[in-house]
Protein backbone atom coordinates (compact mmCIF):
# COMPACT_ATOMS: atom_id res chain seq x y z
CA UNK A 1 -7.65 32.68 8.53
CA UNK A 2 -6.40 29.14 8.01
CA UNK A 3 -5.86 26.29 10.12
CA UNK A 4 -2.36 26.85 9.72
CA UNK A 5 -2.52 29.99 11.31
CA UNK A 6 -5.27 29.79 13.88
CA UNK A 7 -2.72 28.98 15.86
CA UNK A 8 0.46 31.32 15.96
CA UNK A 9 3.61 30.08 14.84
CA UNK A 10 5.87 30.42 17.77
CA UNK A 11 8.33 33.36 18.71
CA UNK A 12 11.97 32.97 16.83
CA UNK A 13 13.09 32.29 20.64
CA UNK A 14 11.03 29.43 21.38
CA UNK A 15 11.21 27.78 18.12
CA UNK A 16 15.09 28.00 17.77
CA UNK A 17 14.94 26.30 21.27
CA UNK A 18 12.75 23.41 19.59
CA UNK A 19 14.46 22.95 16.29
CA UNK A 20 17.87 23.12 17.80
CA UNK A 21 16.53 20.83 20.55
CA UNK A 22 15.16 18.08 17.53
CA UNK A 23 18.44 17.90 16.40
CA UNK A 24 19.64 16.16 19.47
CA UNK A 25 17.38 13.27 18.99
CA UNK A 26 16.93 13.13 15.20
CA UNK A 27 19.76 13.28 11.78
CA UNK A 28 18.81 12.62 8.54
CA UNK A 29 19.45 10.28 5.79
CA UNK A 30 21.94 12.52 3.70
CA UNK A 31 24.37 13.58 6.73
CA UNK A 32 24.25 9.65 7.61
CA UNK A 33 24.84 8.85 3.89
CA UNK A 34 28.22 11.63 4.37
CA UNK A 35 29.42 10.36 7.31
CA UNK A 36 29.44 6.98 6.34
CA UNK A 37 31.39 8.02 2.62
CA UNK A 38 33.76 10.48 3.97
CA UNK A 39 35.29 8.01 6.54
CA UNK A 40 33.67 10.33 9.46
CA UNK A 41 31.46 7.96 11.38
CA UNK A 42 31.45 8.20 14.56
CA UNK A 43 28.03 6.52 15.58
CA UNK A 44 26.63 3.18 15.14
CA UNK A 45 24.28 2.90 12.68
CA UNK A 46 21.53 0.23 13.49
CA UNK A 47 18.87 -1.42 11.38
CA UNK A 48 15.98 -1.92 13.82
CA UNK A 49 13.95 -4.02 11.35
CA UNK A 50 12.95 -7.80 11.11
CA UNK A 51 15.88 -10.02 9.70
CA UNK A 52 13.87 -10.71 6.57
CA UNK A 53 13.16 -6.73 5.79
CA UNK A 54 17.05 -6.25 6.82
CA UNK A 55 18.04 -9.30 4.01
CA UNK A 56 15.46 -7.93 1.10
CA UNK A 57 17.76 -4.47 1.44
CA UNK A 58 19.76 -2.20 4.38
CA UNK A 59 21.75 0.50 4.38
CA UNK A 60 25.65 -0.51 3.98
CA UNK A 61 27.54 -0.74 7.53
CA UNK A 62 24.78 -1.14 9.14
CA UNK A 63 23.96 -3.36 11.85
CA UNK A 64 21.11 -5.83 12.21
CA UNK A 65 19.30 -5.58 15.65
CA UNK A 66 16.05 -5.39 16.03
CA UNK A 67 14.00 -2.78 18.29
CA UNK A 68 12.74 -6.12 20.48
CA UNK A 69 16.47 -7.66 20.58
CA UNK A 70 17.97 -4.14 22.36
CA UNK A 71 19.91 -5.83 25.47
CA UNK A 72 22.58 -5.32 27.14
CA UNK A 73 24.08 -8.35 26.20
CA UNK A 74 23.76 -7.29 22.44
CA UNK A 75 25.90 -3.70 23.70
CA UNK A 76 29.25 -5.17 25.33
CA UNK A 77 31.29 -4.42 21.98
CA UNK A 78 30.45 -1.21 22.31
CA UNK A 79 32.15 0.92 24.58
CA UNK A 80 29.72 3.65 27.01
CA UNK A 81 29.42 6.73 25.25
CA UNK A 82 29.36 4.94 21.59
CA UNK A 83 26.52 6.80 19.49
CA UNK A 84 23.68 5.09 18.06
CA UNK A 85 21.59 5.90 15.28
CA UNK A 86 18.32 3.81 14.74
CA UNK A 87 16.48 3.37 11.30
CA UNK A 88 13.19 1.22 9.89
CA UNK A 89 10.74 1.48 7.05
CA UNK A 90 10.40 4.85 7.16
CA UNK A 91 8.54 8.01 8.33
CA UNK A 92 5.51 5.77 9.27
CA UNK A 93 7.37 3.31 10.97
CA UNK A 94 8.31 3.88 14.74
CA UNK A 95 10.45 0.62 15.00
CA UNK A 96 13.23 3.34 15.41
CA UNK A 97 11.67 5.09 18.05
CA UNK A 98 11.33 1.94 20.04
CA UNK A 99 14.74 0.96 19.47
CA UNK A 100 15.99 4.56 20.76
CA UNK A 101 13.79 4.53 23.74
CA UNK A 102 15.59 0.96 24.31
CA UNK A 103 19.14 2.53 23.71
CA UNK A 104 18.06 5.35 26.11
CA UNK A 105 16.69 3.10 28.68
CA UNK A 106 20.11 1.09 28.33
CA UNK A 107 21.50 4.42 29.07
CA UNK A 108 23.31 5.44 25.43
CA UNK A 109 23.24 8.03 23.52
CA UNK A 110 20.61 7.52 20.57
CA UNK A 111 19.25 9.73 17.70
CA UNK A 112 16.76 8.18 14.87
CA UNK A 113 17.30 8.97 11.17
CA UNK A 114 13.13 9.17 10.65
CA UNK A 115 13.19 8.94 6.91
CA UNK A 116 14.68 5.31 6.91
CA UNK A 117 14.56 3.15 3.97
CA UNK A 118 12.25 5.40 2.87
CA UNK A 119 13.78 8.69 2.79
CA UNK A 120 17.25 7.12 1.95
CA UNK A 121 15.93 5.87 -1.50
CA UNK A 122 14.01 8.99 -2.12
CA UNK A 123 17.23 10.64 -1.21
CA UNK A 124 18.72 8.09 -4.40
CA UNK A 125 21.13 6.51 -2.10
CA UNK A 126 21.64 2.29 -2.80
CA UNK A 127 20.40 -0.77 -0.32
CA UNK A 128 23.21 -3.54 0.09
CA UNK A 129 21.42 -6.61 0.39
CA UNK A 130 22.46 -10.09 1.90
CA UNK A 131 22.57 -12.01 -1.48
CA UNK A 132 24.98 -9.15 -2.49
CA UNK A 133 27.22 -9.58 0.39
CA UNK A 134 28.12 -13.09 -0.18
């Protein structure tokens, strides 16, 4: 036996309950990268990450506000209800998680795209940076 079997996977029940359930609080880099091409974005996307990571390269469209900087004050041009989407480094960064526990606490609706800059390049998908948006 294995350590990936000493303990038993889940019945299908309980783990269609949790994967459907991680799909409420997580998307991924491609169906952001869709959304945003195909004119069907209907979320915010938000780049959680220090203004000098956010300059050297970000995903186009998205915003700048760091996971500290999450007020309400920052919110008022968005209306209640407005989906956000948080993003950083990548899979071993959690500045996304902080930034959706602030959205959350602020009382929107949040989901993280864990793969971040990371998973977006693997993915082969472009950075806009700030040089290239002047």
């Amino acid at each position: 036996m294995s350590y990936v079997t000493e303990v038993p996977a889940a019945d299908s029940v309980t783990a269609l309950a949790h994967f459907s359930a991680l799909l409420e609080f997580e998307t991924d880099c491609w169906d952001v990268h869709e959304a945003l091409n195909n004119g069907k974005q209907d979320f915010v996307l938000l780049d959680v990450r220090s203004a000098s990571l956010y300059a050297q390269g970000h995903i186009s469209g998205a915003i700048h506000l760091p996971h500290g900087k999450i007020v309400p004050a920052k919110l008022t041009d968005y209306p209640d209800g407005t989906v956000f989407v948080t993003y950083c480094a990548g899979p071993y960064c959690n500045g996304a998680i902080r930034g959706a526990i602030r959205l959350a606490q602020l009382g929107r609706p949040v989901k993280t795209m864990p793969g971040g800059i990371t998973g977006w390049l693997d993915e082969g998908f472009t950075l806009e940076t700030l040089a290239s948006m002047e």
